[in-house]
N, C-alpha and C. Protein backbone atom coordinates (compact mmCIF):
# COMPACT_ATOMS: atom_id res chain seq x y z
N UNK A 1 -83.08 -118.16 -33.41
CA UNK A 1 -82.49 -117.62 -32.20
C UNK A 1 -82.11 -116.17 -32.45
N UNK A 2 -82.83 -115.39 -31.46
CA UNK A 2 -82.42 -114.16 -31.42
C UNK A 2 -81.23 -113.68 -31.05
N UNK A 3 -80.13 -112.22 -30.96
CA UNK A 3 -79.31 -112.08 -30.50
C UNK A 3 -79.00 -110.71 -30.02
N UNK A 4 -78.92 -109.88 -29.06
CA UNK A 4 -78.67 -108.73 -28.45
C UNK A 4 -77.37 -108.54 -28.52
N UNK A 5 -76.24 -107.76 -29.49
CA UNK A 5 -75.15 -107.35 -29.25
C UNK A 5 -74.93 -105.97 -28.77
N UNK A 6 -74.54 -106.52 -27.79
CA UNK A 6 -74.05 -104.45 -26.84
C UNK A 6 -72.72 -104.62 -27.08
N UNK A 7 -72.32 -103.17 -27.70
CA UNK A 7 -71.28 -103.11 -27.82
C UNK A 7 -70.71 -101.75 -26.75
N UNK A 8 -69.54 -101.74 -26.48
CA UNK A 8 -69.06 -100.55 -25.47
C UNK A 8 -67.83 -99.50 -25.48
N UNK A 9 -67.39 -100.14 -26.88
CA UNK A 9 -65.66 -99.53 -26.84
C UNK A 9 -65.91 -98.23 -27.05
N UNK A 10 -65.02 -97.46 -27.06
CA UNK A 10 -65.07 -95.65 -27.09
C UNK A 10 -64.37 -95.77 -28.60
N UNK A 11 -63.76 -96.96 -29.43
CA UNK A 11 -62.90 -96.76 -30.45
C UNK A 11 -63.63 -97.81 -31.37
N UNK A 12 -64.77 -98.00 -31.55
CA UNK A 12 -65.66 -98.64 -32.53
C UNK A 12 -65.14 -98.70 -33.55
N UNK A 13 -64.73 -99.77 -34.30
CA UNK A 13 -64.31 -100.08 -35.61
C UNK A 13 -62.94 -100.57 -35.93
N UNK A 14 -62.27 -99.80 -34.67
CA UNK A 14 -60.92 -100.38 -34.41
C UNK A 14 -60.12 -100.82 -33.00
N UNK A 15 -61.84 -101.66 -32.51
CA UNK A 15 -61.92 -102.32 -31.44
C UNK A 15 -62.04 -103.63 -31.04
N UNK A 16 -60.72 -104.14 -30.70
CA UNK A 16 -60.70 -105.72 -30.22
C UNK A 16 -61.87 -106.36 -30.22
N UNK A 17 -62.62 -105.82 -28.85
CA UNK A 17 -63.68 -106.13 -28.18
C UNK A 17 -65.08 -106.01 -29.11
N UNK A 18 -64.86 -104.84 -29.68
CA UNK A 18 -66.23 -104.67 -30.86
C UNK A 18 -65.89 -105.89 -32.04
N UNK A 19 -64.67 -105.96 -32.41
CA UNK A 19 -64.48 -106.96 -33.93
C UNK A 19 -65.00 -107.88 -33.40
N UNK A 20 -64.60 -108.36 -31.93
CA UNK A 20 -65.29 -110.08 -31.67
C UNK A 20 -66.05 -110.18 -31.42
N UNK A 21 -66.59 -109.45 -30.82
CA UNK A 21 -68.31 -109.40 -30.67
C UNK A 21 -68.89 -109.74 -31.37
N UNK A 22 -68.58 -108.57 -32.81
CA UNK A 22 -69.40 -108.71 -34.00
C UNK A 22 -69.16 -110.33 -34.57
N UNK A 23 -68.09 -110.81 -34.34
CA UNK A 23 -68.06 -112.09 -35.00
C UNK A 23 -68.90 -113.04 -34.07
N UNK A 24 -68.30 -113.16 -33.08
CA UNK A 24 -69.40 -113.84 -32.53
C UNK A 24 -71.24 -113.97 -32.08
N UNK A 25 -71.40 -112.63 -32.80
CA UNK A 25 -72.77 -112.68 -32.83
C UNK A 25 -73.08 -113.28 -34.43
N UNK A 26 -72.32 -112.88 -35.26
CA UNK A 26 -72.56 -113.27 -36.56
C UNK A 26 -72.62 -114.87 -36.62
N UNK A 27 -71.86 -115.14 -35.58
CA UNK A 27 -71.43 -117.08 -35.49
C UNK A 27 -72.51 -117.27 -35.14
N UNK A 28 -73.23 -116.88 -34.52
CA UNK A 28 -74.74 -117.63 -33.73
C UNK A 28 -75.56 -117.60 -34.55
N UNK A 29 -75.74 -116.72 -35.71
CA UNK A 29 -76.28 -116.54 -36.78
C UNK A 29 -77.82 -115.94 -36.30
N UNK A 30 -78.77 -116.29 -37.23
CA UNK A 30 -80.42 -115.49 -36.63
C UNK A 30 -80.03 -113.52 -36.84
N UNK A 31 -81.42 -113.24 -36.46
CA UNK A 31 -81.58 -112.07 -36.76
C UNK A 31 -80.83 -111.41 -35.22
N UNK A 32 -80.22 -110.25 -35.64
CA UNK A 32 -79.03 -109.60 -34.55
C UNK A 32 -79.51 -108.45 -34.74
N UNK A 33 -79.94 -107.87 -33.08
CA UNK A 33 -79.53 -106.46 -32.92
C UNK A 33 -79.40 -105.81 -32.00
N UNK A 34 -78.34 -104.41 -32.58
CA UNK A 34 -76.90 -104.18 -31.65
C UNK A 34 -77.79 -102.87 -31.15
N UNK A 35 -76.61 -102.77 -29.92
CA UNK A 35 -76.86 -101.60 -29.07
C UNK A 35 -75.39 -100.90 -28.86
N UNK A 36 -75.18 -100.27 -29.13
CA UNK A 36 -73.76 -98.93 -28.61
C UNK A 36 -74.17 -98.39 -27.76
N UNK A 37 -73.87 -98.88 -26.60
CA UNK A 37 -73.95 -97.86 -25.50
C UNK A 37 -73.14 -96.32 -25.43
N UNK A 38 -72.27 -96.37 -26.96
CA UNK A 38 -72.33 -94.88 -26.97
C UNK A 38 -72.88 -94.37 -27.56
N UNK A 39 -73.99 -94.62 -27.88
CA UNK A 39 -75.06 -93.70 -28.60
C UNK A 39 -76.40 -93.55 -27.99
N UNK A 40 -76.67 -92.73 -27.03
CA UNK A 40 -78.07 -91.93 -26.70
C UNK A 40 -78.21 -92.65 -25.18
N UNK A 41 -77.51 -93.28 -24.85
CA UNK A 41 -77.51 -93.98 -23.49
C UNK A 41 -77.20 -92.39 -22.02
N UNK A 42 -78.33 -91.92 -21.70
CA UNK A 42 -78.10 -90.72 -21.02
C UNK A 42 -78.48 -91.57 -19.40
N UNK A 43 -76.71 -91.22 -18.63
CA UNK A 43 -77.11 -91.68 -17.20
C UNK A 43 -78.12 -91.56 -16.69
N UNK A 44 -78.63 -92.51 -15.42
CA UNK A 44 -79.58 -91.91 -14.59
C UNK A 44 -79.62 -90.96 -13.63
N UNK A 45 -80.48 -90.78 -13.41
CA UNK A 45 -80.15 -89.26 -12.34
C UNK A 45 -81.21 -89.28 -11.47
N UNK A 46 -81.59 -87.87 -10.95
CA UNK A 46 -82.46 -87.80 -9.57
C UNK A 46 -83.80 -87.67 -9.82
N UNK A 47 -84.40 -87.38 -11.64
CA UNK A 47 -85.43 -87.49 -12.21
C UNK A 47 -85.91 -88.78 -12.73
N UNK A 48 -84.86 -89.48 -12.94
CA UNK A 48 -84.72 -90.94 -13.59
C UNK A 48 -84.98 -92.17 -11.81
N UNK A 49 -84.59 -91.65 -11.34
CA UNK A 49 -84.81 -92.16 -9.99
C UNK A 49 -86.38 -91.90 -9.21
N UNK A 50 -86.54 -91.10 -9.40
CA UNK A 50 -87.75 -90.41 -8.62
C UNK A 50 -89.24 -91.18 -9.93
N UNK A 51 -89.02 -90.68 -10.99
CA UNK A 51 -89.89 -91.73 -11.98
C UNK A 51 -89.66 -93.26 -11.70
N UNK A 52 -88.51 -93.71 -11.50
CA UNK A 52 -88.67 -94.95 -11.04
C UNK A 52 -89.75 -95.83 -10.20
N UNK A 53 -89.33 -94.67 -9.25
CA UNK A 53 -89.84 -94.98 -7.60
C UNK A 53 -91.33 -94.65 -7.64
N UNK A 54 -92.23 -93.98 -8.67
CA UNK A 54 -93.48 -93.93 -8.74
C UNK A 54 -93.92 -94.79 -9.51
N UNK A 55 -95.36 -95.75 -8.61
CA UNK A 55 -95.96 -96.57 -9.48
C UNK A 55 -96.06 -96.06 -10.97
N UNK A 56 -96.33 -97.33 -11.76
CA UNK A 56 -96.50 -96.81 -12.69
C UNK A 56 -97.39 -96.46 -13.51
N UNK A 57 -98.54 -96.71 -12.57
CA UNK A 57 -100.52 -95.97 -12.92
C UNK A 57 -100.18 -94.56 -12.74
N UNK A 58 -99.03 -93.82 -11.68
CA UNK A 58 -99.03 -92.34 -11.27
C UNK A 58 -98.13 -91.78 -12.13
N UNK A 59 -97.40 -92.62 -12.77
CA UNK A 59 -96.22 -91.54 -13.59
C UNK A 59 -96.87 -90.36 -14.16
N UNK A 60 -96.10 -89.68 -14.65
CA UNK A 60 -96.61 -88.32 -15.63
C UNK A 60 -96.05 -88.41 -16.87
N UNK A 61 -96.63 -87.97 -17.70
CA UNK A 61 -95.94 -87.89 -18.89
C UNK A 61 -94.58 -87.50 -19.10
N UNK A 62 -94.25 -86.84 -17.95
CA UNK A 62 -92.23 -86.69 -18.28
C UNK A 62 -91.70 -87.99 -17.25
N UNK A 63 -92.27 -88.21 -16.28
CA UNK A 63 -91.59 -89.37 -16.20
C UNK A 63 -92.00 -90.61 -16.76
N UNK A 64 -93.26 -90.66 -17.89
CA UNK A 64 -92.67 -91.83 -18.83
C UNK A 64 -91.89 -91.35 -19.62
N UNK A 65 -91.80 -90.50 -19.91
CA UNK A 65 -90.62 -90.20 -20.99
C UNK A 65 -89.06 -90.52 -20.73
N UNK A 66 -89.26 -89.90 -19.09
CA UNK A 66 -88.01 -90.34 -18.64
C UNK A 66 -87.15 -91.90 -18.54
N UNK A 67 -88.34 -92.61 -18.19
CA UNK A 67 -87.89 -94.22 -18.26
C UNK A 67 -88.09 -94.89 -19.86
N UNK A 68 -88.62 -93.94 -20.81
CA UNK A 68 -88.57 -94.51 -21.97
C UNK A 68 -87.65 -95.31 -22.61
N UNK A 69 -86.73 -94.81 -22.31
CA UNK A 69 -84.89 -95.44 -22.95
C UNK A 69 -85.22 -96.53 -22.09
N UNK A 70 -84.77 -96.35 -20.62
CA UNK A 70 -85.03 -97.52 -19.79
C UNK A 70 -85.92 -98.79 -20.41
N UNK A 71 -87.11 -98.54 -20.46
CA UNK A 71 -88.25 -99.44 -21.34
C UNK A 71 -87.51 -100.44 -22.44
N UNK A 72 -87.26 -99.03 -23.26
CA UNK A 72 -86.78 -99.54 -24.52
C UNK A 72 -85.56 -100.92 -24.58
N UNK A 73 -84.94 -100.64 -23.40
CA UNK A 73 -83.35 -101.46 -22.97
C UNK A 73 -84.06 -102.67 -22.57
N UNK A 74 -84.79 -102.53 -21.68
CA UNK A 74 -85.06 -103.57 -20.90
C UNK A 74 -86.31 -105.00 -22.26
N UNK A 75 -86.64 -104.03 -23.22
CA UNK A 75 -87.15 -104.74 -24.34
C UNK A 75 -86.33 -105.49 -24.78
N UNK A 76 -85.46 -104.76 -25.29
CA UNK A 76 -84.29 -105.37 -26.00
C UNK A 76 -83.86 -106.65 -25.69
N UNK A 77 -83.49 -106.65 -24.14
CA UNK A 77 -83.37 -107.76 -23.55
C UNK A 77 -83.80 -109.07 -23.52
N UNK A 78 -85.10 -108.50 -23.02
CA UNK A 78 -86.73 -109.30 -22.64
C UNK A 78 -86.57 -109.93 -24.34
N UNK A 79 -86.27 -109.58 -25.55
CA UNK A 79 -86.75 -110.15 -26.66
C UNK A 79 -85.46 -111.47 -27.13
N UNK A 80 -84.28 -111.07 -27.15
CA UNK A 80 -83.31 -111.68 -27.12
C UNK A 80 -83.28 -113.06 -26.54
N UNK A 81 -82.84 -113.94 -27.17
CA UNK A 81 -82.20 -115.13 -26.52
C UNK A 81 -81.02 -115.02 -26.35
N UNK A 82 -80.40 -114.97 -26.75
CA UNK A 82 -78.74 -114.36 -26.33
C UNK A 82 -78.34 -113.03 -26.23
N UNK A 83 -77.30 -112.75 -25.13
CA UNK A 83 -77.17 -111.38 -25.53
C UNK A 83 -75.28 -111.43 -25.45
N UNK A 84 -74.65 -110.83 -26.53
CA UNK A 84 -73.39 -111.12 -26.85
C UNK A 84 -73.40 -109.50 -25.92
N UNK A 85 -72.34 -109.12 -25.00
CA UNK A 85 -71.80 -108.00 -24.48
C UNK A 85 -70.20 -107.63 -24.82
N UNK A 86 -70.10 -106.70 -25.43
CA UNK A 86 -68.53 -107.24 -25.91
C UNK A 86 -67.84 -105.95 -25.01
N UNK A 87 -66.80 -105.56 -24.42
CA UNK A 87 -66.10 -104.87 -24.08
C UNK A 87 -64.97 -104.80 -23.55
N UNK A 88 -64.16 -103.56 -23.66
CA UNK A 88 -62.82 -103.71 -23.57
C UNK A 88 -62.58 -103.29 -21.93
N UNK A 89 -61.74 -103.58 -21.67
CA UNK A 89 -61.41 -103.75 -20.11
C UNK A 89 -60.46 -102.43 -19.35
N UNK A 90 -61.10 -101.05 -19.07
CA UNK A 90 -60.75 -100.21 -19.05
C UNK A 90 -60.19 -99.82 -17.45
N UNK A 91 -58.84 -99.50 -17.07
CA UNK A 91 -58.95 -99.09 -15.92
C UNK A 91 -59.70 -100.60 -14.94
N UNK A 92 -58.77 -101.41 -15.55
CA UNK A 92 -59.79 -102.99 -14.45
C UNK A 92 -60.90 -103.05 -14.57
N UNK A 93 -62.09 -102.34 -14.93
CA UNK A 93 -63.36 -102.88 -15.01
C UNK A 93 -64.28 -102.05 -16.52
N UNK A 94 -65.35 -102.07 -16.28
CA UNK A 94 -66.00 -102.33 -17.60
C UNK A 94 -66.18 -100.61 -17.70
N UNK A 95 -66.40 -100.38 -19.59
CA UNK A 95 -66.61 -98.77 -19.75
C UNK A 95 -67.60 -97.98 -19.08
N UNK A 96 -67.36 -96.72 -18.75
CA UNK A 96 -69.47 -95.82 -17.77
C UNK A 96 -69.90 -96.14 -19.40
N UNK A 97 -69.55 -95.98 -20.30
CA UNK A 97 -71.18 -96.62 -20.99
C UNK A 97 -71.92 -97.56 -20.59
N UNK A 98 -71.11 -98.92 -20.80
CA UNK A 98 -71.51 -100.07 -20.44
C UNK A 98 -72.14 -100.26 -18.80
N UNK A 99 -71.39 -99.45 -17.61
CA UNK A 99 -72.25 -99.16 -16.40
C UNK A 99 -73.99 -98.51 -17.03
N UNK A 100 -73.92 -97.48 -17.41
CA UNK A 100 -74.60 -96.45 -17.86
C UNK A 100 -76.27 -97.95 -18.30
N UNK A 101 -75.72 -98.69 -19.41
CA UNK A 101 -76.87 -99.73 -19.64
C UNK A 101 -77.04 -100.27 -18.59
N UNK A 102 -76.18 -100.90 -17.83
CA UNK A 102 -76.54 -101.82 -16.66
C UNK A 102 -77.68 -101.02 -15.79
N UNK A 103 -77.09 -99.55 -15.42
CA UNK A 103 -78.11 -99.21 -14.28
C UNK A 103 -79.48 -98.84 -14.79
N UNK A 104 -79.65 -98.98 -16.63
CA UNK A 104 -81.41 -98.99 -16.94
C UNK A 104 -81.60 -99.74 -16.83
N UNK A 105 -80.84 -100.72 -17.60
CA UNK A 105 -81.98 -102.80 -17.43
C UNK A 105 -82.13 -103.15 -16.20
N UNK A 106 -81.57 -102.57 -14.98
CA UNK A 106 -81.50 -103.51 -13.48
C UNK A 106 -82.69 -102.56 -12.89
N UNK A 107 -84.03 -103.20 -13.17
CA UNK A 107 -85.02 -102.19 -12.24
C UNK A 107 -85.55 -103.53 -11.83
N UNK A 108 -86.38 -103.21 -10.20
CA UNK A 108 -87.22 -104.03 -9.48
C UNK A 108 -88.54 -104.05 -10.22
N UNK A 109 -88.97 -105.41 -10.48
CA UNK A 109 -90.10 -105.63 -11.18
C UNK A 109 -90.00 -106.22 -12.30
N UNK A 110 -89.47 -105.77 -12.93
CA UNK A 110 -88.91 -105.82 -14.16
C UNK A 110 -88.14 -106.73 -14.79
N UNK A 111 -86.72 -106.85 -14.40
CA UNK A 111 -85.71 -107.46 -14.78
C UNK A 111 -85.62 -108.26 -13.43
N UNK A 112 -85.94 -107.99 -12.42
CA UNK A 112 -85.44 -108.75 -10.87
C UNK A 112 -86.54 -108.45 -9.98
N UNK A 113 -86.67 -109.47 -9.07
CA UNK A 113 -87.76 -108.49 -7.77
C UNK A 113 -86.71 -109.55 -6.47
N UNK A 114 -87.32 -108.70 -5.53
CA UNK A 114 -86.87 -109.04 -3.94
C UNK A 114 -87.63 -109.94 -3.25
N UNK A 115 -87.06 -110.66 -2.51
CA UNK A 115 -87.38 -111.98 -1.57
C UNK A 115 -87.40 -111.87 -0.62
N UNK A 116 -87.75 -112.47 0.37
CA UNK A 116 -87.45 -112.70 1.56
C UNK A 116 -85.90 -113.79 1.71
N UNK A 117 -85.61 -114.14 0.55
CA UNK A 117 -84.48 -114.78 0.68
C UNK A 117 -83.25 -113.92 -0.50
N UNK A 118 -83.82 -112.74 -0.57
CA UNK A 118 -82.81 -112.06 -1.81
C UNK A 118 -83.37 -112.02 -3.08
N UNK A 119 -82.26 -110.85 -3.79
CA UNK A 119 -83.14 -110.81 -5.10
C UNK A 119 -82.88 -112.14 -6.46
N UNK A 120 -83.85 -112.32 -6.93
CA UNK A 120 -84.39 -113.37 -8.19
C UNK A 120 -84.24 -112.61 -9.56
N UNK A 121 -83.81 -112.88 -9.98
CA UNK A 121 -83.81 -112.48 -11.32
C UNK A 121 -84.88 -112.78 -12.49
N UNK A 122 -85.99 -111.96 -13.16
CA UNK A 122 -86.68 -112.46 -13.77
C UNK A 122 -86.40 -112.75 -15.00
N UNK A 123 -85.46 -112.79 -15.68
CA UNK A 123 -84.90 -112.63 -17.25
C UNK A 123 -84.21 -114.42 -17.08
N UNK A 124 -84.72 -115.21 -16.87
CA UNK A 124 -84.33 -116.50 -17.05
C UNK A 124 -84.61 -117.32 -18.36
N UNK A 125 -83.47 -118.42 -18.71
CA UNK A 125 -83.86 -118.77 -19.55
C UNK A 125 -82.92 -118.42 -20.95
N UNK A 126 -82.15 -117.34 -20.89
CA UNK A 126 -81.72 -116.75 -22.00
C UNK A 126 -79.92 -117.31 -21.40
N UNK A 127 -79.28 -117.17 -22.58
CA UNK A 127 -77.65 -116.75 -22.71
C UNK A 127 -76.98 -115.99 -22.56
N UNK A 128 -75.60 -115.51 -22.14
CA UNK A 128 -75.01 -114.38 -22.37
C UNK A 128 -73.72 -114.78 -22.57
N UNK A 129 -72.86 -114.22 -23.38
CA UNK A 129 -71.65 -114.27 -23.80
C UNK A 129 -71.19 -113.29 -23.94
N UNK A 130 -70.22 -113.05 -23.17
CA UNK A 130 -69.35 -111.95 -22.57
C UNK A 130 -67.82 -112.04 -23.65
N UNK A 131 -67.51 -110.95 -23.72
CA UNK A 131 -66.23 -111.00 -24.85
C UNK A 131 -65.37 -110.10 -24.31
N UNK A 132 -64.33 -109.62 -23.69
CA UNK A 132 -63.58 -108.79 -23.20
C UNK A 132 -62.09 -108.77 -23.75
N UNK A 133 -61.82 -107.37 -24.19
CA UNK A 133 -60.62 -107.51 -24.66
C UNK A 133 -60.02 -106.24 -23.67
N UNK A 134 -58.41 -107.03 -22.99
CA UNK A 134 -57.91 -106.07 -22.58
C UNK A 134 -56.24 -105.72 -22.71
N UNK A 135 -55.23 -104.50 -22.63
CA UNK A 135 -54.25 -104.38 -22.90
C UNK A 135 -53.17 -105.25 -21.69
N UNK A 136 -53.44 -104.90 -20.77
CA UNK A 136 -52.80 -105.79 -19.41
C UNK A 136 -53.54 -106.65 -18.72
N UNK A 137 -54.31 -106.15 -18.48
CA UNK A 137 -55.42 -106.92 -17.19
C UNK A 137 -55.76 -108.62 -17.35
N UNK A 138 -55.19 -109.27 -16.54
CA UNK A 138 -55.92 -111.20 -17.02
C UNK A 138 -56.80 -111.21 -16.69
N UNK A 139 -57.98 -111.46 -17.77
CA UNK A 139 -59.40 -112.04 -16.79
C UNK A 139 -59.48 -113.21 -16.17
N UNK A 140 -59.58 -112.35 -15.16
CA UNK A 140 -60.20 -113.67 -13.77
C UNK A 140 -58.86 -113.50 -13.07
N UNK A 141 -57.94 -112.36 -12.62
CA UNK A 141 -57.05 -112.11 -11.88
C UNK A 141 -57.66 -111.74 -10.68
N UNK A 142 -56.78 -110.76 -10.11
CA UNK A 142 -57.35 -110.36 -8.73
C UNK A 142 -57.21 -109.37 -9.10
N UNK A 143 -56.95 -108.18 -10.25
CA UNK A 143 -57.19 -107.12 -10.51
C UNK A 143 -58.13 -106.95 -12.42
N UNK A 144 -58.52 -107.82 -12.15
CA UNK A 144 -60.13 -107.80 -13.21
C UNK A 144 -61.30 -107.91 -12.42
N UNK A 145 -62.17 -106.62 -12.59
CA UNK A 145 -63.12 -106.44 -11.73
C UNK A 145 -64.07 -106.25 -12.76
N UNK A 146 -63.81 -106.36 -14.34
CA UNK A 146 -65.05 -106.46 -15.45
C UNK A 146 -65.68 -107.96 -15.08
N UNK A 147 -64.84 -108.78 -15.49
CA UNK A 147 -65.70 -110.63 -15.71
C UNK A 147 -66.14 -110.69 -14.84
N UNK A 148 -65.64 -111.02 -13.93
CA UNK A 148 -66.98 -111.19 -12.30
C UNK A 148 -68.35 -110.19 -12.08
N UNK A 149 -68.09 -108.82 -12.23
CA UNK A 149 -68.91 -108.05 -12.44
C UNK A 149 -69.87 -107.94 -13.25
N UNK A 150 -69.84 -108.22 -14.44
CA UNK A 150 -70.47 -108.87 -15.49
C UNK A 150 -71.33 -110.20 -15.73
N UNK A 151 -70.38 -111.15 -14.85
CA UNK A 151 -71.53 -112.40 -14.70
C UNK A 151 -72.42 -112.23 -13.44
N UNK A 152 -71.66 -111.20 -12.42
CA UNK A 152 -72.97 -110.85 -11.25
C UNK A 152 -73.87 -110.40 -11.79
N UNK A 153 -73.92 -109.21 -12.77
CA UNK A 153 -74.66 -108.54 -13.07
C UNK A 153 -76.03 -109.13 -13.94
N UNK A 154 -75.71 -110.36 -14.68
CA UNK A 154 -76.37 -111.17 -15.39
C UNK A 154 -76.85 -111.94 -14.45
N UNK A 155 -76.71 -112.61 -13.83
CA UNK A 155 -76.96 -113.91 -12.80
C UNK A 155 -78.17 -112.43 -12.10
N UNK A 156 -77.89 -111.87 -11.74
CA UNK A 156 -78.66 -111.09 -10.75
C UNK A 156 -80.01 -110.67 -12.06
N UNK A 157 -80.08 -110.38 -12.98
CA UNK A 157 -80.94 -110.07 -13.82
C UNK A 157 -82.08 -111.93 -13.73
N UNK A 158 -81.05 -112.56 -13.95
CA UNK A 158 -81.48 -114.05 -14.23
C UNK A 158 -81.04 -114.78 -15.28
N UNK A 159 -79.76 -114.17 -15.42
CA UNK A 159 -79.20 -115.09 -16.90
C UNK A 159 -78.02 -115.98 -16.14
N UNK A 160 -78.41 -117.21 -15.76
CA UNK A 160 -76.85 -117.84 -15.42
C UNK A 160 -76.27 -118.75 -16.34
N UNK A 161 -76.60 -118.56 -17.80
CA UNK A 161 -75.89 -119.47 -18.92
C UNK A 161 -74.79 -118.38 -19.33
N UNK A 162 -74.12 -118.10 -18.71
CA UNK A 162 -72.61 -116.87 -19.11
C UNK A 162 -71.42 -117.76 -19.34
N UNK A 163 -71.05 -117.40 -21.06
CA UNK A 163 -69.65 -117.83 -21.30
C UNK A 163 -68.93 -116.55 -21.44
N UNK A 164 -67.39 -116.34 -21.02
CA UNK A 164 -66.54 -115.51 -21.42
C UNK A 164 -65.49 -115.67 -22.29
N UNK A 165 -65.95 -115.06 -23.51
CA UNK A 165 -64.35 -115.17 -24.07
C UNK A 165 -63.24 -114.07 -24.22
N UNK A 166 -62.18 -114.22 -23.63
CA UNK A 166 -61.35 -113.31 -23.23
C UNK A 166 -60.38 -113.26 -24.50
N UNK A 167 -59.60 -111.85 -24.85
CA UNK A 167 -58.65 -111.80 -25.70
C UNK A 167 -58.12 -110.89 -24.26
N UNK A 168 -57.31 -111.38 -23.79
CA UNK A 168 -57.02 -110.27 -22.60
C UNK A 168 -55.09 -110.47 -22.71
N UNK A 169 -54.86 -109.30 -22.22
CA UNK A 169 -52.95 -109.10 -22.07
C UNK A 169 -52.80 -108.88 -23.68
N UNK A 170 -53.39 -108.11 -24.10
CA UNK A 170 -52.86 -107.88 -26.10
C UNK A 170 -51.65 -107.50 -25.62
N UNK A 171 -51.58 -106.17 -25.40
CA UNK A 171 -50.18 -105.59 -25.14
C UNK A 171 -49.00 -106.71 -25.34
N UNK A 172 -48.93 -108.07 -24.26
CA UNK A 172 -48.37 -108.83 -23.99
C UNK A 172 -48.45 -109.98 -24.03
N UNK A 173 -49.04 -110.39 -25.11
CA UNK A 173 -49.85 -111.54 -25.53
C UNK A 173 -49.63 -111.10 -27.17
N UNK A 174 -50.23 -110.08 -27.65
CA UNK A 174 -50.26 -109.55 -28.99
C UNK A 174 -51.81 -110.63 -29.88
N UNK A 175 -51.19 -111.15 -30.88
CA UNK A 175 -51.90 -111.63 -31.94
C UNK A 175 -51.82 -113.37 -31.17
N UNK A 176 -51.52 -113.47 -30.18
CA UNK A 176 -51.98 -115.23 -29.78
C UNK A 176 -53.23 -114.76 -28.57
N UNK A 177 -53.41 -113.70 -28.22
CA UNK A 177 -54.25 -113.26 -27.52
C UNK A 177 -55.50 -113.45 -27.97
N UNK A 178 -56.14 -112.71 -29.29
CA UNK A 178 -56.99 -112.79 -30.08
C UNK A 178 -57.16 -114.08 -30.78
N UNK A 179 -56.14 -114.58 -31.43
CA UNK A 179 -56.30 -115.92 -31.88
C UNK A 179 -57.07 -117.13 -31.18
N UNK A 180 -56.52 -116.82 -29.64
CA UNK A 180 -56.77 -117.82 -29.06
C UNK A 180 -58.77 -117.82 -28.78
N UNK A 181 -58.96 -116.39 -28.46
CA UNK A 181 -60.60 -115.86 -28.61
C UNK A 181 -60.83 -116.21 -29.84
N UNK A 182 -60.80 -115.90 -30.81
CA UNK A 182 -60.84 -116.34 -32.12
C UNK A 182 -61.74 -117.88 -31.98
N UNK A 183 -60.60 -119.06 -31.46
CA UNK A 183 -60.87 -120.43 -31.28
C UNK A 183 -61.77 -120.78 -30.44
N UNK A 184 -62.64 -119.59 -29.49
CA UNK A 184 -63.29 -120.13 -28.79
C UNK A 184 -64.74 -119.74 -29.32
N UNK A 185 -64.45 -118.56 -30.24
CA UNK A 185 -65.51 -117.95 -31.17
C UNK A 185 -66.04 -119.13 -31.82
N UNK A 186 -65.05 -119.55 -32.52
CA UNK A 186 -65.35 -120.82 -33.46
C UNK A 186 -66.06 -122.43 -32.83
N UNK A 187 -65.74 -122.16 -31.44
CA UNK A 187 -66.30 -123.46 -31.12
C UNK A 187 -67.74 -123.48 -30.58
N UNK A 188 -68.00 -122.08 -30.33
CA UNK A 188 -69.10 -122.24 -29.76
C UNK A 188 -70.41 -122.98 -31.02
């Protein structure tokens, strides 16, 4: 079993959300590999859009270049059986890095196409395990707009096997916060 860990924190190494990740990808065991969406992940834009939107017999050589990263993400994916997403819960919802990946992997064709009854997700079949660590915010409140967002975002790709494990309220929770993620690390 393969495993895709994206990681998202801005404080790598001395990050809730990155430590559990990493453990819980290590728990699933198999060959793992990670993505930092802070490293080389360059938003999309009006060139990244416009290459999109051209078949892809007409592209040009700068706009394959341009969707190259894109490509590359959406591999990553496509190869994975699981994909562990770990992130910390910023401002109620998830880091612009972690946006930043979402808006390459979510292309029509690709990862999803359109219906006459709505869009399908073509990435079926696979796992995702979501890990969120946050200072206040409860996941699954009415002011956490990461977890829901996150399993839309998957379900809409085509992944609806999503577990979350939350270390959420550290601030106010402290070390039973993590512990308790910890135990769910372990059970999976």
């Amino acid at each position: 079993m393969s495993t895709l860990y994206i990681t998202s924190s801005a404080n790598p190494g001395a990050s809730t959300s990155d430590t559990l990740g990493r453990e819980t990808a290590e728990k699933l065991g198999g060959p793992v590999v990670v993505r930092d969406t802070n490293k080389g992940l360059i938003p999309i834009d009006q060139s990244w859009i416009a290459a999109n939107f051209t078949p892809a017999d007409d592209r040009s050589a700068v706009q394959r270049n341009r969707l190259a990263l894109s490509d590359t993400l959406i591999a990553e994916v496509e190869a994975a059986d699981t994909l562990v997403i770990a992130a910390p819960v910023y401002n109620f919802g998830v880091p612009s890095t972690l946006k930043a990946w979402i808006d390459h992997i979510c292309r029509a064709g690709l990862t999803f196409k359109y219906t006459p009854d709505g869009p399908v997700g073509l990435l079926q079949g696979k796992r995702a395990i979501i890990v969120l660590a946050s200072g206040g915010t409860k996941v699954g409140s009415d002011i956490d707009f990461a977890s829901g967002y996150l399993r839309h975002i998957m379900g809409f790709i085509g992944i609806t096997d999503v577990e979350i494990i939350a270390a959420d309220r550290i601030m106010a929770e402290g070390d039973q916060a993590v512990s308790d993620a910890r135990a769910k690390i372990a059970a999976l």
